[in-house]
N, C-alpha and C. Protein backbone atom coordinates (compact mmCIF):
# COMPACT_ATOMS: atom_id res chain seq x y z
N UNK A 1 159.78 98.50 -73.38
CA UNK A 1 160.50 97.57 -72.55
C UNK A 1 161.55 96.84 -73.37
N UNK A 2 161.04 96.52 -74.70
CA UNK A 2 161.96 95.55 -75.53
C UNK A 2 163.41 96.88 -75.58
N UNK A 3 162.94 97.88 -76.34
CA UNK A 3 163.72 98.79 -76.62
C UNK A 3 164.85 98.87 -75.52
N UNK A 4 164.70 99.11 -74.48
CA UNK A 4 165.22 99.18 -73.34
C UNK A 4 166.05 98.26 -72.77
N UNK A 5 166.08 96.99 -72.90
CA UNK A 5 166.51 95.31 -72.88
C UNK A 5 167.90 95.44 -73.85
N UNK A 6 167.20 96.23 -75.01
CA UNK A 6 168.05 95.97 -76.61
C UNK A 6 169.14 97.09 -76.29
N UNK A 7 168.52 98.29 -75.58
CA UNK A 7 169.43 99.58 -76.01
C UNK A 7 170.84 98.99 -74.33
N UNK A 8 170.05 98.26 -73.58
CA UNK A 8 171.49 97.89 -72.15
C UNK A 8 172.50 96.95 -73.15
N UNK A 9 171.53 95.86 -73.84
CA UNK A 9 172.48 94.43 -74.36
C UNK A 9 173.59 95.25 -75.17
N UNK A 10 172.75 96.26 -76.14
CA UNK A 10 173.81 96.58 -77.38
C UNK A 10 174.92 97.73 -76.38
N UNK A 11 174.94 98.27 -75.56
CA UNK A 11 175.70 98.83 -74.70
C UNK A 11 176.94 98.15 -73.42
N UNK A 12 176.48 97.10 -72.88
CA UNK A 12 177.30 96.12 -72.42
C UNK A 12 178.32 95.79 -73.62
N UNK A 13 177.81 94.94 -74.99
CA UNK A 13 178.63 94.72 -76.08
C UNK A 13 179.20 95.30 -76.18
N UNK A 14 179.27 97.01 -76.05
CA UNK A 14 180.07 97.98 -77.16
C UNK A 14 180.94 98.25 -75.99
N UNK A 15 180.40 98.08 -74.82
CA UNK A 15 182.15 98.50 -73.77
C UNK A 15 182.86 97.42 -73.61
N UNK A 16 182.76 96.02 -73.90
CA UNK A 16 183.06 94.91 -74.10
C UNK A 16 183.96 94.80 -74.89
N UNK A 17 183.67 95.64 -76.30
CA UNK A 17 184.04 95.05 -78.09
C UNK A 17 185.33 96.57 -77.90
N UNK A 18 184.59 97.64 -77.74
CA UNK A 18 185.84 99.04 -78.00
C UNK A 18 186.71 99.28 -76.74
N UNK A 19 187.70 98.56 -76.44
CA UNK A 19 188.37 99.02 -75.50
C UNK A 19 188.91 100.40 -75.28
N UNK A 20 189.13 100.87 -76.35
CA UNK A 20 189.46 102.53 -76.31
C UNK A 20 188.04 102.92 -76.19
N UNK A 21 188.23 104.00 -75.50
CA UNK A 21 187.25 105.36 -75.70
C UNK A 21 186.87 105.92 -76.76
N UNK A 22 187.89 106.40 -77.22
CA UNK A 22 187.49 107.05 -78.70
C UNK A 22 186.58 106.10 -79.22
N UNK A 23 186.91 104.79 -79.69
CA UNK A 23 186.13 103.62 -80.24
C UNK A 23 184.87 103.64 -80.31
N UNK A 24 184.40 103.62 -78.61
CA UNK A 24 183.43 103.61 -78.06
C UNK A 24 182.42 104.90 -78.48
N UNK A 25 182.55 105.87 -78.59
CA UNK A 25 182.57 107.48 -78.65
C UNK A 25 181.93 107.23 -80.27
N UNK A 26 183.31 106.69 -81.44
CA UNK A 26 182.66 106.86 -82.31
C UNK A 26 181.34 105.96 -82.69
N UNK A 27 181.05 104.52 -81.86
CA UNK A 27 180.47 103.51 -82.31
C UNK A 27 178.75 104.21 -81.94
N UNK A 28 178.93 105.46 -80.46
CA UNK A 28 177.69 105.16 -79.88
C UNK A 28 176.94 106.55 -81.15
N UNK A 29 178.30 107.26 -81.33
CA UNK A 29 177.76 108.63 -82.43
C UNK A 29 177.58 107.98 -83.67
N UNK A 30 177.85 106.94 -84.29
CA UNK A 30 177.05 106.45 -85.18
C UNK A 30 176.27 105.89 -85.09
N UNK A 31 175.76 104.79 -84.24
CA UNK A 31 174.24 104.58 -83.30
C UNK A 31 173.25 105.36 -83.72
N UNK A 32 173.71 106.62 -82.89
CA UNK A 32 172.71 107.60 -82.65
C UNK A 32 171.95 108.29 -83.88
N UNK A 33 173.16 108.50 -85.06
CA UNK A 33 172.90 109.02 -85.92
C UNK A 33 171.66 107.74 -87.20
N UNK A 34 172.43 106.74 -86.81
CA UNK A 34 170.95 105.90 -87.94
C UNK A 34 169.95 105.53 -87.01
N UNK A 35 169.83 105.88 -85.86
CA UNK A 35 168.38 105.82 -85.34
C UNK A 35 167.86 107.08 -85.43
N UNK A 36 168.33 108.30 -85.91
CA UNK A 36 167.85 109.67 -86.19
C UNK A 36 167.50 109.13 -87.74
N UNK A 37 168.35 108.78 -88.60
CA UNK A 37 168.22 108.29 -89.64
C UNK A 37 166.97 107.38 -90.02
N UNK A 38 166.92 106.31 -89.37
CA UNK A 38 165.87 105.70 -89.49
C UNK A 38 164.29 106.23 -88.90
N UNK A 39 164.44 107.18 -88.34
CA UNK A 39 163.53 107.77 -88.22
C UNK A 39 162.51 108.91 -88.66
N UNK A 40 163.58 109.43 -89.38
CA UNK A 40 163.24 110.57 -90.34
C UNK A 40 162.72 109.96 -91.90
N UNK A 41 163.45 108.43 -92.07
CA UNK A 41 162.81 107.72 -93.09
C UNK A 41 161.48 106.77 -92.55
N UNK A 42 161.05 106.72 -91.50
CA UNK A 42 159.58 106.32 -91.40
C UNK A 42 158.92 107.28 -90.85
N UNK A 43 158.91 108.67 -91.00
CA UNK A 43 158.17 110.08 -90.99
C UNK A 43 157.20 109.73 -92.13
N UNK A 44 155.92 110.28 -91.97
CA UNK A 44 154.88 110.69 -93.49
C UNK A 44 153.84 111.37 -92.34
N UNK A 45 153.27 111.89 -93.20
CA UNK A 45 152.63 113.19 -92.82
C UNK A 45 151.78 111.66 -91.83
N UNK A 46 151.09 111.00 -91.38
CA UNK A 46 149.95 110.31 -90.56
C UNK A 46 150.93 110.29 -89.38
N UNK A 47 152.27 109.86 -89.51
CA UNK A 47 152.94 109.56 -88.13
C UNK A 47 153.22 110.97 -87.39
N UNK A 48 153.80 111.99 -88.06
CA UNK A 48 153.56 112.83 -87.96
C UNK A 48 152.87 113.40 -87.03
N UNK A 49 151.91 113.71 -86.91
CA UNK A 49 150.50 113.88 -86.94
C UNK A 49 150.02 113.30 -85.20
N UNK A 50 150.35 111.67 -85.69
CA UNK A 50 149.77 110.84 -84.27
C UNK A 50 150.69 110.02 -83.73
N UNK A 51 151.32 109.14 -84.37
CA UNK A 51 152.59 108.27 -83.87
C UNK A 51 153.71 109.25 -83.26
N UNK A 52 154.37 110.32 -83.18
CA UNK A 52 155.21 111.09 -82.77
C UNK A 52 155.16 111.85 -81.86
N UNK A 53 153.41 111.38 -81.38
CA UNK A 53 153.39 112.53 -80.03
C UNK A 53 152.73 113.89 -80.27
N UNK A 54 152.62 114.71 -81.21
CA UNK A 54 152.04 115.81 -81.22
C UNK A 54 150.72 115.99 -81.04
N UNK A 55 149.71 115.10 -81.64
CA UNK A 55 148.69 115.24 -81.05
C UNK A 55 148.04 113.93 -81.21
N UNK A 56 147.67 113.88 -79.99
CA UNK A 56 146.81 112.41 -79.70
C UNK A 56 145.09 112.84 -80.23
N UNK A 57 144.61 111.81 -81.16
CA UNK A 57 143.32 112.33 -81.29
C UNK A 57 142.64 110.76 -80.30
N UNK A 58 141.59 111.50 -80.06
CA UNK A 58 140.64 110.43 -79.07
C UNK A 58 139.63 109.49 -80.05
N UNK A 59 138.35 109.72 -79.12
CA UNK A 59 137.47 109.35 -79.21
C UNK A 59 136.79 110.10 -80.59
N UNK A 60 136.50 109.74 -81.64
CA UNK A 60 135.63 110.91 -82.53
C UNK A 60 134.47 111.23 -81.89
N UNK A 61 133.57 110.43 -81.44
CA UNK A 61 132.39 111.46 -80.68
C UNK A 61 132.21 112.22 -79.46
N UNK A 62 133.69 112.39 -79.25
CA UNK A 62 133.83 113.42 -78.09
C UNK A 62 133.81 114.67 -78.32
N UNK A 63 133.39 115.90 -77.66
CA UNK A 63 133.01 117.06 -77.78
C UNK A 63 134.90 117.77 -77.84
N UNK A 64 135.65 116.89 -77.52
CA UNK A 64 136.73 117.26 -76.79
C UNK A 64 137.99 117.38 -77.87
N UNK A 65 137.72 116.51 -79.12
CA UNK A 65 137.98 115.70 -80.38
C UNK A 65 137.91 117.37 -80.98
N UNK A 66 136.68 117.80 -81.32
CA UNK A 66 136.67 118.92 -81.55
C UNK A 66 137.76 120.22 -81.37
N UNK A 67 137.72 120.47 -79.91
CA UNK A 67 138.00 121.42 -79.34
C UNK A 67 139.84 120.78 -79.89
N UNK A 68 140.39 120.02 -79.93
CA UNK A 68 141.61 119.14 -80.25
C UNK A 68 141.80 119.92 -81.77
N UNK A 69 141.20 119.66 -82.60
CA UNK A 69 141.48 119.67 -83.66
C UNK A 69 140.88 121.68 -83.92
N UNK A 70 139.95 122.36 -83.14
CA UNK A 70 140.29 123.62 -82.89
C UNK A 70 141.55 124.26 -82.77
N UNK A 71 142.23 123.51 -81.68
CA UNK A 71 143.75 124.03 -81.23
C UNK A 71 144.84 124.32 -81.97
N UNK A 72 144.61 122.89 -82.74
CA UNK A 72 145.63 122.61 -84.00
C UNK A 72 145.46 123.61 -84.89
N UNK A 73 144.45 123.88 -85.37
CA UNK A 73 144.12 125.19 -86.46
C UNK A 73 144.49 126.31 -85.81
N UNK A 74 144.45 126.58 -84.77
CA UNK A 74 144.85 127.53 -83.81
C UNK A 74 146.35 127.82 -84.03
N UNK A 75 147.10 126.99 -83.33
CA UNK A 75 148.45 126.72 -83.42
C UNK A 75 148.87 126.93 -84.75
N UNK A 76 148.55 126.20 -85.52
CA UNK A 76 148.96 126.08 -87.32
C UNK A 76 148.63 127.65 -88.18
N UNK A 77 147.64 127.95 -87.56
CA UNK A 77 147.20 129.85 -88.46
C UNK A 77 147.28 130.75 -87.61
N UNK A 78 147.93 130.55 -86.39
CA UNK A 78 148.46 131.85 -85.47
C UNK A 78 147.04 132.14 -85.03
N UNK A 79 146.41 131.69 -84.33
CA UNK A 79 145.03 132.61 -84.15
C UNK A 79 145.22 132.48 -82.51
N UNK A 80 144.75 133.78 -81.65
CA UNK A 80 144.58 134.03 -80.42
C UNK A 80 143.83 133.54 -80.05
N UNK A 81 144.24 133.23 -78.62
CA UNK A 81 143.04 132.70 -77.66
C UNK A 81 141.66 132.90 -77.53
N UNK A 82 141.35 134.16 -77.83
CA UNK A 82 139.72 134.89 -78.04
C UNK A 82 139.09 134.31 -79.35
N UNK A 83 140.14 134.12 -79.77
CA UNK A 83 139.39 133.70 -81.93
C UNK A 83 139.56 132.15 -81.27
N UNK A 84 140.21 131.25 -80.65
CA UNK A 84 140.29 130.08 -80.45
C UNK A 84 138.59 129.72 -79.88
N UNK A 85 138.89 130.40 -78.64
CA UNK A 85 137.51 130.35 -77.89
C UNK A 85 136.50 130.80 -78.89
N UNK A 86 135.91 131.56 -79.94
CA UNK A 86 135.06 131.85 -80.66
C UNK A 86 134.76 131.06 -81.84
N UNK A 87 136.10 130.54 -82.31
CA UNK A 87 135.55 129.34 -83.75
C UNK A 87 135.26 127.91 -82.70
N UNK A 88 135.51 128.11 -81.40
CA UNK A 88 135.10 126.57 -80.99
C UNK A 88 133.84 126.52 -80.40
N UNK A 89 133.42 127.98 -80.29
CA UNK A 89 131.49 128.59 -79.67
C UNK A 89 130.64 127.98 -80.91
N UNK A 90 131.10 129.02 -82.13
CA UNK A 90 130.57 129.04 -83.49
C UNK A 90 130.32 127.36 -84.00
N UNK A 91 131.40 126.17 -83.79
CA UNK A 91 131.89 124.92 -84.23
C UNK A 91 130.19 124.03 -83.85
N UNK A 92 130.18 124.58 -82.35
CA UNK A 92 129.45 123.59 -81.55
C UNK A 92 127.94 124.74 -82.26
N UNK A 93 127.95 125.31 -82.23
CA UNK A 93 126.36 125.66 -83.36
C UNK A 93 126.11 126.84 -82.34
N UNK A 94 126.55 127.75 -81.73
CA UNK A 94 126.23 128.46 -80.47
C UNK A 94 126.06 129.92 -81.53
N UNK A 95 125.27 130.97 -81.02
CA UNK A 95 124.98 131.83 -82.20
C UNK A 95 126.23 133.14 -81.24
N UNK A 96 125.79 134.16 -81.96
CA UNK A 96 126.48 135.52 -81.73
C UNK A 96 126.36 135.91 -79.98
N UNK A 97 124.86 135.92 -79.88
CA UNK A 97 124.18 136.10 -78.69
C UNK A 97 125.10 135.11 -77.35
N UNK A 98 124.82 134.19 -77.64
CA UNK A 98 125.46 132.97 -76.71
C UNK A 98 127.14 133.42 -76.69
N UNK A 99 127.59 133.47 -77.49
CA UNK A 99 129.06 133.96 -77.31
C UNK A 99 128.94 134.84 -76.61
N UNK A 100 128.24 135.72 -76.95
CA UNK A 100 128.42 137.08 -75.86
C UNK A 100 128.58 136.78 -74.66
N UNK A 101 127.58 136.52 -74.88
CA UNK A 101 127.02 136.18 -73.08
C UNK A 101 128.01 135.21 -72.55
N UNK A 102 128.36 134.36 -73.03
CA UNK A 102 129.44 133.02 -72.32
C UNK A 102 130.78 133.85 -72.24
N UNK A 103 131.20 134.66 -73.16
CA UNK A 103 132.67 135.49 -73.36
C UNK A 103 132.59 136.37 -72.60
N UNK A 104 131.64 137.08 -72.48
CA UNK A 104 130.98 138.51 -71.58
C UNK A 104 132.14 139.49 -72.72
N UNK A 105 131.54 139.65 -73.78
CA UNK A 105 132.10 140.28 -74.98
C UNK A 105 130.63 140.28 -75.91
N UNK A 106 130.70 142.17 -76.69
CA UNK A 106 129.55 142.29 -77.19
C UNK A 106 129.66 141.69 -78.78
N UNK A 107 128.91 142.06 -79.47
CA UNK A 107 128.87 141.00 -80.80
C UNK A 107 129.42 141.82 -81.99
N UNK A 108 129.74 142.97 -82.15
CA UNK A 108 130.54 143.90 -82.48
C UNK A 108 131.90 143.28 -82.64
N UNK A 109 132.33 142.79 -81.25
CA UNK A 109 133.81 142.27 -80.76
C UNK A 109 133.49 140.74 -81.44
N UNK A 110 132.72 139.83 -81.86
CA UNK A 110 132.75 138.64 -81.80
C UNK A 110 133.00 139.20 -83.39
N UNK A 111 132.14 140.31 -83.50
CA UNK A 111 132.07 140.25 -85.58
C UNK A 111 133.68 139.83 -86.31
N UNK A 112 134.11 141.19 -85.37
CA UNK A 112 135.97 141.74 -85.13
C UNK A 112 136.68 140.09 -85.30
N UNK A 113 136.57 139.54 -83.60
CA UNK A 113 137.21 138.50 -83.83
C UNK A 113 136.83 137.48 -85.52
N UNK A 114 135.41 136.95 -85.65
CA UNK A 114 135.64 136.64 -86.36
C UNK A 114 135.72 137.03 -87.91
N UNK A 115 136.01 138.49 -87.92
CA UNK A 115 136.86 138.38 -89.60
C UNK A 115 137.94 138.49 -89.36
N UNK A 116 138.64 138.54 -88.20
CA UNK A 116 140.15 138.27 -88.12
C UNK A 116 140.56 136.62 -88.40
N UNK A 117 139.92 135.98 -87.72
CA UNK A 117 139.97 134.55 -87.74
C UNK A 117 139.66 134.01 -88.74
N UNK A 118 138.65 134.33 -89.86
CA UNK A 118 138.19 134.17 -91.52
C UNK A 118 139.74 134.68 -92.42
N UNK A 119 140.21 135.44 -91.86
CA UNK A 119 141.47 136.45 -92.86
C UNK A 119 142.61 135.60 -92.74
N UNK A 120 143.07 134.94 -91.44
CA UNK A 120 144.03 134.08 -91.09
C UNK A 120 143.84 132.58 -91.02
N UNK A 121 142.54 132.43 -91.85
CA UNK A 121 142.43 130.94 -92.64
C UNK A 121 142.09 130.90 -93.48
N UNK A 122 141.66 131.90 -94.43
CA UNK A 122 141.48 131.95 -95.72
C UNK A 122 139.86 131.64 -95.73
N UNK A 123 139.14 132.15 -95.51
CA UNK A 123 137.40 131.97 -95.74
C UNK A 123 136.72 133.02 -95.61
N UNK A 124 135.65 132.87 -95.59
CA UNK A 124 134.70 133.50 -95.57
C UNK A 124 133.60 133.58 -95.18
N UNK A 125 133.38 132.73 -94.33
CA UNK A 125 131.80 132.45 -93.53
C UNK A 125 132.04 131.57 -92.81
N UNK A 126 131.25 130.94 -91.74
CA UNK A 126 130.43 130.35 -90.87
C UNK A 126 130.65 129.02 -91.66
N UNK A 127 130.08 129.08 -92.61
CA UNK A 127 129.39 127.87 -93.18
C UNK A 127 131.10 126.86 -93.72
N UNK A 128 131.82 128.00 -94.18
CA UNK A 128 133.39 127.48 -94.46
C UNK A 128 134.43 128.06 -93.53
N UNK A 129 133.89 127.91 -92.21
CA UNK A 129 134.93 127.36 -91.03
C UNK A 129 134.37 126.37 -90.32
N UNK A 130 133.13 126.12 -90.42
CA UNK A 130 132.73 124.36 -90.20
C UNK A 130 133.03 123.36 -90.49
N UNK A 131 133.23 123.62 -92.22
CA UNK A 131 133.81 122.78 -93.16
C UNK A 131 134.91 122.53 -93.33
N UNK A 132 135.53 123.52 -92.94
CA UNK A 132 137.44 123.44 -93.15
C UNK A 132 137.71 123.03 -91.58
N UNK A 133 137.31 123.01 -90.23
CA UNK A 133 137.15 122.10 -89.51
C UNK A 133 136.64 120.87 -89.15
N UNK A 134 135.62 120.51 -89.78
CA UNK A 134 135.43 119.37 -90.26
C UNK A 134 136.34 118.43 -90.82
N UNK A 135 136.68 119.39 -91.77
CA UNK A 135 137.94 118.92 -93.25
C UNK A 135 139.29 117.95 -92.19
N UNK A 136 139.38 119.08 -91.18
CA UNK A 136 140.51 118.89 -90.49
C UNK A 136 140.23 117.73 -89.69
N UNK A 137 139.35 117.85 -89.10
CA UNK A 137 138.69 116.66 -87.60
C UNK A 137 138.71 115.22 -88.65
N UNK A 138 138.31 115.21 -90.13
CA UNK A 138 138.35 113.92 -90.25
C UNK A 138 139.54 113.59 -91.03
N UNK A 139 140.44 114.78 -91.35
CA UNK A 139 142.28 114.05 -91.89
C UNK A 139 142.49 113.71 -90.54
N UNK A 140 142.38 114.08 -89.36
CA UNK A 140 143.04 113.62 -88.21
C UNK A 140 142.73 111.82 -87.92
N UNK A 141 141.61 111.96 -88.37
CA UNK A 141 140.80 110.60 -87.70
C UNK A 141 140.91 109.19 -88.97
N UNK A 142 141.19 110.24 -90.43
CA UNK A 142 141.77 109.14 -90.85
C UNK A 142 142.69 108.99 -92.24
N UNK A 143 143.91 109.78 -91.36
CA UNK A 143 145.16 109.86 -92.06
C UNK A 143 145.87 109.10 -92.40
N UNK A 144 145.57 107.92 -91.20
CA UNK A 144 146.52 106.87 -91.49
C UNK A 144 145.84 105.69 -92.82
N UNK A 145 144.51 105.74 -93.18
CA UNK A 145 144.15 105.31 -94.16
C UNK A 145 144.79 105.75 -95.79
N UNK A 146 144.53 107.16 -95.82
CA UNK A 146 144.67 107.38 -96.72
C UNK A 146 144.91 108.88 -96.98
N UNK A 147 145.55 109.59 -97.57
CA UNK A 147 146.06 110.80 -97.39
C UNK A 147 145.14 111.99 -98.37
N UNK A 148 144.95 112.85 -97.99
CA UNK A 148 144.27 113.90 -98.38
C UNK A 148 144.31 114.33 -99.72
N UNK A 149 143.59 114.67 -100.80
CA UNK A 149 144.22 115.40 -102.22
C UNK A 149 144.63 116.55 -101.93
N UNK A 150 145.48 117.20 -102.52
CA UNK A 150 145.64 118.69 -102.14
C UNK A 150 144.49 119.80 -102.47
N UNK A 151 144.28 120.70 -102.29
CA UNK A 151 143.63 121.85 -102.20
C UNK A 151 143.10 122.18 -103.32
N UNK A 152 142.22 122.33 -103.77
CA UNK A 152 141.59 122.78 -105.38
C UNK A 152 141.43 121.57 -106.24
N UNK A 153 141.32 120.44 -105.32
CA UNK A 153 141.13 118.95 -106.59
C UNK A 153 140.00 118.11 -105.93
């Protein structure tokens, strides 16, 4: 609302102040450009993330929080809808059997999907795609504290 108040006032002024066009033209294209400016200088990976809109994280003890931060890994390592739906079966503790049956896909196909989905995140088990979702569910939840070490430290 403030924004909105500020962006009419400073617009009344500027057809007020540049009687030419051109004037006007160049005053609103430099505007535009240090509020692109100023924005790209309060970017860091947390705003990123949650302040900018890309992904809203919720509640942490929502089942849903999960499936959220599934997507993202999804999106981020190219993985298909079938491997989406299968690391988020596997996440919630559901075995081979239960996939089947919920996917109506035999366990052969779940094996398939998941060493495709292990190959296009770099792991190797069950036990480290819990963890590297995990990893993920709690940079989401608390990025804005404090930022992650990198990889191997």
């Amino acid at each position: 609302m403030t924004g909105r108040a500020l962006g009419v006032v400073i617009g009344s002024v500027a057809l007020q102040v540049f009687v030419n066009s051109e004037q006007t033209i160049m005053f609103f294209c430099v505007l535009a450009f240090l509020v692109l400016f100023a924005a790209l200088l309060l970017t860091n990976n947390a705003n990123m993330r949650t302040g900018w809109g890309f992904v809203r994280p919720g509640n942490p003890d929502e089942e849903t929080d999960i499936f959220r931060t599934c997507e993202v890994i999804a999106q981020d390592y190219g993985l298909t809808q079938r491997e989406l739906e299968i690391m988020h079966s596997v996440i919630l503790g559901k075995t081979r059997k239960e996939i089947g049956e919920e996917l109506f896909i035999t366990q052969n196909t779940i094996k398939t999907h998941l060493h495709n989905l292990y190959g296009k995140i770099d792991i190797h088990s069950e036990s480290d795609l819990k963890a590297f979702v995990a990893k993920r569910e709690k940079m989401f939840s608390t990025e804005e504290e404090a930022p992650l070490p990198p990889e191997g430290q």
